[in-house]
C-alpha atoms as a PDB file:
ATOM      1  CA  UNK A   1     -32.059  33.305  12.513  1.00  0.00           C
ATOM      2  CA  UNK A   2     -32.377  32.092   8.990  1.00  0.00           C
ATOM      3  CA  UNK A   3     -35.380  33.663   7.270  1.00  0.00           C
ATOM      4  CA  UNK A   4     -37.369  32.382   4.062  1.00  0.00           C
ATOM      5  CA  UNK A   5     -36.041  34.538   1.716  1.00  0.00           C
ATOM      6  CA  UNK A   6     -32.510  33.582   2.607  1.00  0.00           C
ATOM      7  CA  UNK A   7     -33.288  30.194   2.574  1.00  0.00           C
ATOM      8  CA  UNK A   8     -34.920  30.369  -0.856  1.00  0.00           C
ATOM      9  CA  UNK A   9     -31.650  32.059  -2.409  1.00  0.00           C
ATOM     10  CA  UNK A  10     -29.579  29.146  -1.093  1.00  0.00           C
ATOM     11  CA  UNK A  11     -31.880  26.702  -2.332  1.00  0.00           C
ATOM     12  CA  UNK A  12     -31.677  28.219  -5.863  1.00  0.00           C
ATOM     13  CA  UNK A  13     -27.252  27.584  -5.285  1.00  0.00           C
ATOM     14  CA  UNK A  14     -27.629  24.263  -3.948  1.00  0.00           C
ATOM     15  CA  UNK A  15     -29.643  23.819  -7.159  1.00  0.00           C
ATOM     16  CA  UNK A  16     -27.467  25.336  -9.329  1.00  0.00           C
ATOM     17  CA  UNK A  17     -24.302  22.780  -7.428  1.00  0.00           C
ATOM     18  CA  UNK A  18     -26.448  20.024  -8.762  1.00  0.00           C
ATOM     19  CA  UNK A  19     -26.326  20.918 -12.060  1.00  0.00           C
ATOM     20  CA  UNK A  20     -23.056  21.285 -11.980  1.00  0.00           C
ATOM     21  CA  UNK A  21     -22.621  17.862 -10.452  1.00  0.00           C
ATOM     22  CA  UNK A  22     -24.877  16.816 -12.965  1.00  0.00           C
ATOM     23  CA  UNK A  23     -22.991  18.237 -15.961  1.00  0.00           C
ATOM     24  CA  UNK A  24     -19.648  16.664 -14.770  1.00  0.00           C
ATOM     25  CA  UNK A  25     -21.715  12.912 -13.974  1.00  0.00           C
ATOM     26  CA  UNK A  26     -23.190  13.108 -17.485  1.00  0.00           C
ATOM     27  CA  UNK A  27     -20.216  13.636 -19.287  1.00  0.00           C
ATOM     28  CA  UNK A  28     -18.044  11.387 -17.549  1.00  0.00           C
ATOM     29  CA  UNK A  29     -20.281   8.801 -17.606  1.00  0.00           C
ATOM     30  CA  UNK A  30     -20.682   8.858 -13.535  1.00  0.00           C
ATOM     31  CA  UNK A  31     -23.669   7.151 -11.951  1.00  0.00           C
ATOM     32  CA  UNK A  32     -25.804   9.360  -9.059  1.00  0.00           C
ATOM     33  CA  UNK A  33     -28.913   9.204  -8.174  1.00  0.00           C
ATOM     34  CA  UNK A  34     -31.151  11.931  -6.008  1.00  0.00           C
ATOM     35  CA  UNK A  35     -31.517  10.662  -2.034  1.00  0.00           C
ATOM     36  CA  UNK A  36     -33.015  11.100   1.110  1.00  0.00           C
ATOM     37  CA  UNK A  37     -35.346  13.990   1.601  1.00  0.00           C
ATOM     38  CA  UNK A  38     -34.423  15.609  -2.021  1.00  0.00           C
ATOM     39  CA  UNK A  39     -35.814  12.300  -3.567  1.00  0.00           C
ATOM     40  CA  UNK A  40     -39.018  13.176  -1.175  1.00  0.00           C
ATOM     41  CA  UNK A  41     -39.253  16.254  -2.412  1.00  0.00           C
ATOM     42  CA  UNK A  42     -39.331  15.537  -6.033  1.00  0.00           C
ATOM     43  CA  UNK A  43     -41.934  13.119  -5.958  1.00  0.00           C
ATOM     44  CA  UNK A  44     -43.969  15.122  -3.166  1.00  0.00           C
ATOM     45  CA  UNK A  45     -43.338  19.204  -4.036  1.00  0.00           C
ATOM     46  CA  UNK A  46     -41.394  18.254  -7.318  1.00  0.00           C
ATOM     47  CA  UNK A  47     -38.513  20.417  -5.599  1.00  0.00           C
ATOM     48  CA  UNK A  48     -37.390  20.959  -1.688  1.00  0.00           C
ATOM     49  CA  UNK A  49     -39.456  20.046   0.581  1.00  0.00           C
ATOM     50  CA  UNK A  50     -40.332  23.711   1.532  1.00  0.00           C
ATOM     51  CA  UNK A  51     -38.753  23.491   4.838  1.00  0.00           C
ATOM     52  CA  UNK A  52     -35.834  21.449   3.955  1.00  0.00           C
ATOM     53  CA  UNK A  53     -32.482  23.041   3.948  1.00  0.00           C
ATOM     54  CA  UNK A  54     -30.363  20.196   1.911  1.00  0.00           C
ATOM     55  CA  UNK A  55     -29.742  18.094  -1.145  1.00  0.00           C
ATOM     56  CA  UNK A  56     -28.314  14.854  -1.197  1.00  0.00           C
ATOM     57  CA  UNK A  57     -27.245  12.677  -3.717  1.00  0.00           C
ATOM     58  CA  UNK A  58     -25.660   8.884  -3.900  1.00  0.00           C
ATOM     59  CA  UNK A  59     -23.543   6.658  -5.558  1.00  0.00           C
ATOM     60  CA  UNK A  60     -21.640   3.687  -5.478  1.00  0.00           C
ATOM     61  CA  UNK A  61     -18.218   3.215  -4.667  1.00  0.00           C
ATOM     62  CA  UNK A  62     -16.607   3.236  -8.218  1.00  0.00           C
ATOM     63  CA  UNK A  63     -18.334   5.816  -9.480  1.00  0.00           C
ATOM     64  CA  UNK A  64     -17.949   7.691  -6.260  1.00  0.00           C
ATOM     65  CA  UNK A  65     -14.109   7.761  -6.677  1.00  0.00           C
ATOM     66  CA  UNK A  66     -14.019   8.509 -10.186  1.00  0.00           C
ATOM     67  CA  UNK A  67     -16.467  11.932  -9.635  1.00  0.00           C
ATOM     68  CA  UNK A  68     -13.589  12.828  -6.966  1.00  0.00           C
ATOM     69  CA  UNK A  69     -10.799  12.544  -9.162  1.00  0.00           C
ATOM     70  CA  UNK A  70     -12.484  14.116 -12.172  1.00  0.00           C
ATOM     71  CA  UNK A  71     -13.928  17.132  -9.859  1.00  0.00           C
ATOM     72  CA  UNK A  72     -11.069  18.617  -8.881  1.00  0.00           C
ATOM     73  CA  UNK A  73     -10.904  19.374 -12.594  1.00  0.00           C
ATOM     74  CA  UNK A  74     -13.624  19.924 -14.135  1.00  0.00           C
ATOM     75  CA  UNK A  75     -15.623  21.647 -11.185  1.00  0.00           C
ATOM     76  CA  UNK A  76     -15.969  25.882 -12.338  1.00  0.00           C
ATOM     77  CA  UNK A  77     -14.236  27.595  -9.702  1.00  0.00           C
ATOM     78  CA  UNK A  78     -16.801  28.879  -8.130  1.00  0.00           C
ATOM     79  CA  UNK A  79     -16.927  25.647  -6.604  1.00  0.00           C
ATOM     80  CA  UNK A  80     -15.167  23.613  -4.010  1.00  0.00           C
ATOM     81  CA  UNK A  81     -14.498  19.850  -3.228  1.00  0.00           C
ATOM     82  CA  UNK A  82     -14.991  19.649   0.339  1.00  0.00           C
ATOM     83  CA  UNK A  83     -13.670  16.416   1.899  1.00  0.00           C
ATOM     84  CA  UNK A  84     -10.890  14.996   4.683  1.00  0.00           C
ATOM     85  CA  UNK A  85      -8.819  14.575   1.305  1.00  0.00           C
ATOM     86  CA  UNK A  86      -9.606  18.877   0.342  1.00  0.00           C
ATOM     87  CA  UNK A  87      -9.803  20.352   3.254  1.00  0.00           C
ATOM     88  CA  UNK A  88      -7.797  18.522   6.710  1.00  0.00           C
ATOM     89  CA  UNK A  89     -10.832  19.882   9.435  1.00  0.00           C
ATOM     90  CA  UNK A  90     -14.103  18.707   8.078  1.00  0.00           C
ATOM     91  CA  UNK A  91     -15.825  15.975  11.031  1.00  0.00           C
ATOM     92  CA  UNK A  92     -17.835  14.402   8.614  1.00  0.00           C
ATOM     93  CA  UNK A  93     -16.912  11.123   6.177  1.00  0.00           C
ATOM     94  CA  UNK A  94     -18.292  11.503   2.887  1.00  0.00           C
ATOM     95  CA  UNK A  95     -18.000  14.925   0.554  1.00  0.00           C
ATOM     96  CA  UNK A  96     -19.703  17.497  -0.271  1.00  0.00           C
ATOM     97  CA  UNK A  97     -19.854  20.347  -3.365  1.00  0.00           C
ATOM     98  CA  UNK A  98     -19.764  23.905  -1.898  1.00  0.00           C
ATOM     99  CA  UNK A  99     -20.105  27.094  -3.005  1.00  0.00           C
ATOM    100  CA  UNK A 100     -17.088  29.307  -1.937  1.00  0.00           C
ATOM    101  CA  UNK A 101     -18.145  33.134  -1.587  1.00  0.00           C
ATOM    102  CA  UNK A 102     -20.701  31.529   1.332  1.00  0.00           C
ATOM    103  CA  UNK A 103     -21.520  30.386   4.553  1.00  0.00           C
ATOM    104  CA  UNK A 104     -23.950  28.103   5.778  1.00  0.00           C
ATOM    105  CA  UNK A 105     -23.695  27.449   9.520  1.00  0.00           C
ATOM    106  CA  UNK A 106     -25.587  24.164  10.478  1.00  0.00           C
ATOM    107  CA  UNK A 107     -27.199  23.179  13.553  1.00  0.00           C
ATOM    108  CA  UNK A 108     -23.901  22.760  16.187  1.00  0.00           C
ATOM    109  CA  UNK A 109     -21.866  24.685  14.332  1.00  0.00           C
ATOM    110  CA  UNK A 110     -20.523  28.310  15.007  1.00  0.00           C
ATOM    111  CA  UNK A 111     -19.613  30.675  12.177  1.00  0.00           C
ATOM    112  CA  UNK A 112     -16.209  30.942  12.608  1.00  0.00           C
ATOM    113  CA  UNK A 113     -15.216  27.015  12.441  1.00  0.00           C
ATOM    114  CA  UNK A 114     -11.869  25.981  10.781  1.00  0.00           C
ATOM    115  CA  UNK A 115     -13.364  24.023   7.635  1.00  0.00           C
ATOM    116  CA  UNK A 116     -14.797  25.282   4.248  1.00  0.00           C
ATOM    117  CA  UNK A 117     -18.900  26.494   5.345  1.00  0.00           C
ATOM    118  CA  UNK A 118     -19.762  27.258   1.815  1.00  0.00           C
ATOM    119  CA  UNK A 119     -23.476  26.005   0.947  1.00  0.00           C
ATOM    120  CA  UNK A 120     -23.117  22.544  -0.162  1.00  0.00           C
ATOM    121  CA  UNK A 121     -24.447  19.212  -1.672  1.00  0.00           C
ATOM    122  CA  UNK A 122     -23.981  16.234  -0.031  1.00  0.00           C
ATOM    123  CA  UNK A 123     -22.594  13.091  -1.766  1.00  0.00           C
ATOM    124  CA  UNK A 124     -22.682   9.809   0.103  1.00  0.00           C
ATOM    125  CA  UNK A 125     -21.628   6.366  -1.087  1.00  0.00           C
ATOM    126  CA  UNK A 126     -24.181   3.599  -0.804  1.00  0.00           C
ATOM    127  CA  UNK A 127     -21.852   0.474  -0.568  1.00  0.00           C
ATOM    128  CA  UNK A 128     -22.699  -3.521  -1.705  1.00  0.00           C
ATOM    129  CA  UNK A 129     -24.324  -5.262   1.226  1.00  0.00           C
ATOM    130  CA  UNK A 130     -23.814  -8.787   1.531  1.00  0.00           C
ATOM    131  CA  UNK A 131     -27.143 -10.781   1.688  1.00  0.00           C
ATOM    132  CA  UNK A 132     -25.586 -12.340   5.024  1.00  0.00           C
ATOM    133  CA  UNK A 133     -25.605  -8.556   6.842  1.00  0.00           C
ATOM    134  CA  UNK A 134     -28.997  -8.664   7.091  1.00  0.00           C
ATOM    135  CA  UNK A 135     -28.520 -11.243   9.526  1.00  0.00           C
ATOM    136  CA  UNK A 136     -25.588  -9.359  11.137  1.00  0.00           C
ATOM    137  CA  UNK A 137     -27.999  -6.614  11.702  1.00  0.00           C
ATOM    138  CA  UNK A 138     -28.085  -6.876  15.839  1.00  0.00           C
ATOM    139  CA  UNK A 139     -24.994  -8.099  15.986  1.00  0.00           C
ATOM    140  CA  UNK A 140     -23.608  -4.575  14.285  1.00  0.00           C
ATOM    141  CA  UNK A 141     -26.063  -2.119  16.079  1.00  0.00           C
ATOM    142  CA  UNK A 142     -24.208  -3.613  19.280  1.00  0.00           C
ATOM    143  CA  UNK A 143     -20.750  -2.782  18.297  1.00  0.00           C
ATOM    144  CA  UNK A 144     -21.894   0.628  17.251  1.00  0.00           C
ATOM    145  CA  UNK A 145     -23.097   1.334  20.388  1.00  0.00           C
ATOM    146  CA  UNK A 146     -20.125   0.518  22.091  1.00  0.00           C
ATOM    147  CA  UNK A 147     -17.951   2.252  19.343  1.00  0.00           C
ATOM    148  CA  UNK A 148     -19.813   5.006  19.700  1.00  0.00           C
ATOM    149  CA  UNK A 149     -19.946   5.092  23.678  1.00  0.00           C
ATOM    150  CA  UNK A 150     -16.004   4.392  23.991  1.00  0.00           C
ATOM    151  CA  UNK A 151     -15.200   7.068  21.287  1.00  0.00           C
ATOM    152  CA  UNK A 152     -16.796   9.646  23.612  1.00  0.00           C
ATOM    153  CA  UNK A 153     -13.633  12.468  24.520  1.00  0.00           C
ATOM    154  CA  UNK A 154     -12.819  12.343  28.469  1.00  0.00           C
ATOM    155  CA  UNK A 155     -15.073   9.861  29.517  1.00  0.00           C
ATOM    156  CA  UNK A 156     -15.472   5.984  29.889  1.00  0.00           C
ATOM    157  CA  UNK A 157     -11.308   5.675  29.868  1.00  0.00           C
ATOM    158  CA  UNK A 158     -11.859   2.825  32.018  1.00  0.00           C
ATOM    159  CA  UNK A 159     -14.357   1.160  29.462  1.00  0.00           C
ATOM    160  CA  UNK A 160     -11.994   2.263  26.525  1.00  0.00           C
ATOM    161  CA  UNK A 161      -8.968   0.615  27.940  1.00  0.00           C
ATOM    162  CA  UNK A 162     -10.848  -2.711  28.558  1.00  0.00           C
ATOM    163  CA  UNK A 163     -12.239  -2.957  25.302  1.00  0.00           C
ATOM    164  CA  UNK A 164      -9.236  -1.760  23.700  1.00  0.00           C
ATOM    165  CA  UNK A 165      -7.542  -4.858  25.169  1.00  0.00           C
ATOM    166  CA  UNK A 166      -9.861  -7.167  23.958  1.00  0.00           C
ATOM    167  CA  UNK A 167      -9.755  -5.385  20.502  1.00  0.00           C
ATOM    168  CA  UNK A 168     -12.935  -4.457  20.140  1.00  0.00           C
ATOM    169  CA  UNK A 169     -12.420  -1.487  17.784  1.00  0.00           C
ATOM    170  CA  UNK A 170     -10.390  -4.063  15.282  1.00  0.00           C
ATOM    171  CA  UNK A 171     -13.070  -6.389  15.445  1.00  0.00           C
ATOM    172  CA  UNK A 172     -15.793  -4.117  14.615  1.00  0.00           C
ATOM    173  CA  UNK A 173     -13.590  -2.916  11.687  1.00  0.00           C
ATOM    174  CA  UNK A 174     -13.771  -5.990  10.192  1.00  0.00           C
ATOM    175  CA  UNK A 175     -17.159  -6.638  10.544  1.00  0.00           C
ATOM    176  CA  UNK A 176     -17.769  -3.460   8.744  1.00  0.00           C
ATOM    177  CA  UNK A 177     -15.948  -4.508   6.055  1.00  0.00           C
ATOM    178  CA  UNK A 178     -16.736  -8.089   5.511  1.00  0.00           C
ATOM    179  CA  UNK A 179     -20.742  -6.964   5.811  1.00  0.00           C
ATOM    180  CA  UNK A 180     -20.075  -4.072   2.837  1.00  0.00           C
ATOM    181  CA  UNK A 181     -18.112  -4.989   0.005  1.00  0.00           C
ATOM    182  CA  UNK A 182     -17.091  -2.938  -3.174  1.00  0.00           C
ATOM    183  CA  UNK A 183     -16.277  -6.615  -4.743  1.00  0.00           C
ATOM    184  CA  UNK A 184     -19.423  -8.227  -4.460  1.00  0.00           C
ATOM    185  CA  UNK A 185     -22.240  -7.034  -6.010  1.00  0.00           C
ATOM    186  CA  UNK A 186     -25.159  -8.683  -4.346  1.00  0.00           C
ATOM    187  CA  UNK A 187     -28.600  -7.374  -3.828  1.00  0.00           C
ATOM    188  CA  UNK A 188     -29.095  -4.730  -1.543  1.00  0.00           C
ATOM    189  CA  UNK A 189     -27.029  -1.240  -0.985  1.00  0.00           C
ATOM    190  CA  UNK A 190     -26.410   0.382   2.017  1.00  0.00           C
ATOM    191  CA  UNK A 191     -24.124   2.975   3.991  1.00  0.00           C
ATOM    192  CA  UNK A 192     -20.840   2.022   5.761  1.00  0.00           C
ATOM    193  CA  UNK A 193     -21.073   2.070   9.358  1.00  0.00           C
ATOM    194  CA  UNK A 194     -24.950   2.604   9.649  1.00  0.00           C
ATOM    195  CA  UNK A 195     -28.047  -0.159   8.996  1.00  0.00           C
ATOM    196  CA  UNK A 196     -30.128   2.935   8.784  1.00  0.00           C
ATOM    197  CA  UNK A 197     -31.271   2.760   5.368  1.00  0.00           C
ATOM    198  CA  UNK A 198     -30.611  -0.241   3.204  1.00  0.00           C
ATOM    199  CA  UNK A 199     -32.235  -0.501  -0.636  1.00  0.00           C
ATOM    200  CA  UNK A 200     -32.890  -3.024  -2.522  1.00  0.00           C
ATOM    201  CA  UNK A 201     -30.312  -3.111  -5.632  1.00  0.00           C
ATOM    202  CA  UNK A 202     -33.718  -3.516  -8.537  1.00  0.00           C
ATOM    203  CA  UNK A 203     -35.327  -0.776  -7.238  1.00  0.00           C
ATOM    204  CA  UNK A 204     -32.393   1.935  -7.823  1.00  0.00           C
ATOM    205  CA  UNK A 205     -31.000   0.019 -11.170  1.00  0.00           C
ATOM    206  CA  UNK A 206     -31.483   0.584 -14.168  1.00  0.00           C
ATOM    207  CA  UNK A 207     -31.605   4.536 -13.267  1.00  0.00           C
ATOM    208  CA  UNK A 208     -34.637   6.816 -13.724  1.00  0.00           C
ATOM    209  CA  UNK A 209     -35.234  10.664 -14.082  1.00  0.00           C
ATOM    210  CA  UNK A 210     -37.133  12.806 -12.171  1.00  0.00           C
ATOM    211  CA  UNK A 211     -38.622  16.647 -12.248  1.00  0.00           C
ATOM    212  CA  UNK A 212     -36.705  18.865  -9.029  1.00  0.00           C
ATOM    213  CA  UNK A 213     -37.203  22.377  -9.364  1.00  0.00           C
ATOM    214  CA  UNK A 214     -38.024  22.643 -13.148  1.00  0.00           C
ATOM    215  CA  UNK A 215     -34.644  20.616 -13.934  1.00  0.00           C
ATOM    216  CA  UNK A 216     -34.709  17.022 -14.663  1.00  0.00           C
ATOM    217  CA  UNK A 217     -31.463  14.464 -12.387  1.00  0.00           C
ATOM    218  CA  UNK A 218     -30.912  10.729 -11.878  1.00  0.00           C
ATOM    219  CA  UNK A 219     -33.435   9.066  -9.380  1.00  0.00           C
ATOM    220  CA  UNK A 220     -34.470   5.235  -8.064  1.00  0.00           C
ATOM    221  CA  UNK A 221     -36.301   3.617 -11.034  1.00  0.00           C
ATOM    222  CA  UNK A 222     -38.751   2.754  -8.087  1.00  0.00           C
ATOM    223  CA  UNK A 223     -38.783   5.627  -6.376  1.00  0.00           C
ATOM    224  CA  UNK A 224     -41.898   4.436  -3.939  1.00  0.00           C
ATOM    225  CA  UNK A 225     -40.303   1.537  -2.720  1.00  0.00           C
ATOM    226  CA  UNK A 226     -37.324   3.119  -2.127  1.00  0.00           C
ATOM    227  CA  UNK A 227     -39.209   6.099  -0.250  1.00  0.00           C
ATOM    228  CA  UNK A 228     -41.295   3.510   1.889  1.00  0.00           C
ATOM    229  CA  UNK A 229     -37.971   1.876   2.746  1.00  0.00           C
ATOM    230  CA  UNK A 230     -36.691   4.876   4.343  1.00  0.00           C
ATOM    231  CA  UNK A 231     -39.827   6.648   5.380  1.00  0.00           C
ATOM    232  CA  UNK A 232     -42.494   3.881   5.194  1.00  0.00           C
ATOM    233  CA  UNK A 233     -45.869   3.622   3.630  1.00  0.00           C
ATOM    234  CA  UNK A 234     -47.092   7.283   4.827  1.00  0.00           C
ATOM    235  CA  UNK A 235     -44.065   9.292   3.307  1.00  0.00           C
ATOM    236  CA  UNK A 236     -46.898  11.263   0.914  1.00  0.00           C
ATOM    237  CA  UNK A 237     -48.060  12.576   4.211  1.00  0.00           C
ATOM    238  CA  UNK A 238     -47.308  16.203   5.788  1.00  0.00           C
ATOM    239  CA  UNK A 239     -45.773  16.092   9.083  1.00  0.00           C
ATOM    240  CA  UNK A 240     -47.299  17.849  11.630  1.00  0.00           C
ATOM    241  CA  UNK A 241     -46.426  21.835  11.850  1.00  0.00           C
ATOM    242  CA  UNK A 242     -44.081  21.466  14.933  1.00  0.00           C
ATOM    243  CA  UNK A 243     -41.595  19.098  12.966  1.00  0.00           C
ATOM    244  CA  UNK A 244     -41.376  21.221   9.933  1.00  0.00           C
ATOM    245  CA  UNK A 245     -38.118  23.221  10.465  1.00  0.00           C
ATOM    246  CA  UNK A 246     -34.966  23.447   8.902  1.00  0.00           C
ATOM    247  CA  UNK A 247     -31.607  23.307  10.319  1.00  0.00           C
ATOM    248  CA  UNK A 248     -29.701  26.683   8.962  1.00  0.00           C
ATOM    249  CA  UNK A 249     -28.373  28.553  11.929  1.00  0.00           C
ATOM    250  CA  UNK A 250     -27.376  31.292   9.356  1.00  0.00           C
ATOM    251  CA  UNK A 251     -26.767  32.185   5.558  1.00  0.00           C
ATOM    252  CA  UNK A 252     -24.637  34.262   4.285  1.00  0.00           C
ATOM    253  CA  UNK A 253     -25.017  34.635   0.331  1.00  0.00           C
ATOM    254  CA  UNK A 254     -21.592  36.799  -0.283  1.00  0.00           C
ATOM    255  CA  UNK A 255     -18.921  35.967   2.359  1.00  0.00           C
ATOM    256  CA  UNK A 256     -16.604  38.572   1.012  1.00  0.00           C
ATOM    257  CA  UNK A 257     -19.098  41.503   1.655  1.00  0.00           C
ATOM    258  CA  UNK A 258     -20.034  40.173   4.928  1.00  0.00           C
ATOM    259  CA  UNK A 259     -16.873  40.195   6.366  1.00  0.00           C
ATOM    260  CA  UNK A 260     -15.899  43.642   4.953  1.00  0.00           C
ATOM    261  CA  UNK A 261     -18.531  44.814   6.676  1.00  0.00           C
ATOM    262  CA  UNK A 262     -16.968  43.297  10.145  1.00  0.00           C
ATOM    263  CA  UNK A 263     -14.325  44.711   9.434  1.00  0.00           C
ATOM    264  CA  UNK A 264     -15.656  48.328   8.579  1.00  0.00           C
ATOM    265  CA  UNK A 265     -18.076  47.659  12.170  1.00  0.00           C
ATOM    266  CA  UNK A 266     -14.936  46.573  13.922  1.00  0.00           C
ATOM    267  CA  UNK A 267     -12.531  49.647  12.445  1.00  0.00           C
ATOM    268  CA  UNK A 268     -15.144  51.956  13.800  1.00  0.00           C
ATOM    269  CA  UNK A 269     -15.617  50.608  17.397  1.00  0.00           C
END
């Protein structure tokens, strides 16, 4: 069980990743811009929301790939880029910045797991959206249902053989692609493979700055539309006590002491 003093100490490295992030963007001339529930923070706590356990950041494609080929140089050592490119285990599609000498165990995960656990920043890409997609909108929630039920290990292999067949999975593909497009720059942004949160191009661009825990980074020049887009018009508004929890399983702030420690515990069993 994670307590608030851990969790404030990894908040303060998480921090400390953006800079870092943020040193590397500015110099290189890389466009980010604060997301999600860190963006919520900043304009509601001017930091974390206290019980939030993550920072997440965006960008688009291009400058997306030029932060990963620039990172893996200029990045202080301390530090590690933590994608399917980096490291051959991670689950998840996009990349994040960790911190090596730690572990952060997230909610399904067990301590021991195969891929880098270091406490992290997230960085997603927010792709160009066709205006058309908007109309596509049903159409692609039903194909990522199916996707998503077919994919499923061990089960449905009589569903999965059908659809594979009628080539569902290359038809959803393309839809994917045709609906976000790194060549057309249109007016709206959102994720690949999820209609969860799509923004409106003129309120991100041009960039703005905003105040997160005493340091100033890149946010949404209109950062309330963009926060009612994902959250609607009551984001300024506490949730109620039950929902405010954060997702650490466990922290550890110095991996290499930890485990001597297991070792020493183990040695004298």
């Amino acid at each position: 069980m994670v307590n608030k003093e851990e969790l404030k100490r990894a908040k303060s490295v998480m921090t400390n990743i953006l800079i870092e992030i943020d040193k590397i963007c500015k110099k290189n001339n890389i466009n980010y811009w604060i997301d999600s529930g860190t963006l919520l923070g900043a304009v509601r706590h001017k930091g974390f929301i206290p019980w939030d356990d993550d920072i997440d950041i965006c960008m688009l494609p291009e400058d997306y790939n030029k932060f990963l080929n620039i990172a893996k140089q200029e990045l202080k050592l301390e530090y590690f880029l933590d994608n399917k490119q980096t490291d051959l285990e991670v689950l998840f599609k996009y990349s994040k910045i960790r911190e090596r000498n730690s572990i952060f165990v997230e909610e399904g995960e067990n301590i021991n797991e195969k891929y880098h656990q270091g406490i992290f920043v997230d960085i997603f890409v927010m792709n160009y959206l066709k205006n058309s997609a908007i109309n596509h909108r049903k159409l692609y929630n039903l194909l990522l249902k199916i996707k998503d039920l077919v994919e499923k290990r061990g089960k449905y292999k009589k569903i999965k053989f059908i659809l594979k067949k009628l080539n569902v999975f290359y038809i959803a593909e393309n839809i994917f692609n045709f609906l976000f497009s790194s060549k057309i720059k249109i007016n709206y942004l959102g994720y690949k493979y999820s209609f969860k949160e799509i923004h409106s191009l003129k309120n991100i661009f041009p960039l703005s700055e905003i105040e997160f825990e005493g340091h100033k980074f890149p946010c949404p020049n209109n950062a309330d539309a963009y926060l009612k887009e994902l959250y609607g018009d009551t984001y300024m508004e506490l949730p109620p006590e039950k929902d405010r929890v954060w997702h650490a399983k466990e922290i550890i702030l110095n991996k290499k002491c930890f485990f001597e420690k297991e070792l020493e515990r183990i040695g004298k069993n």
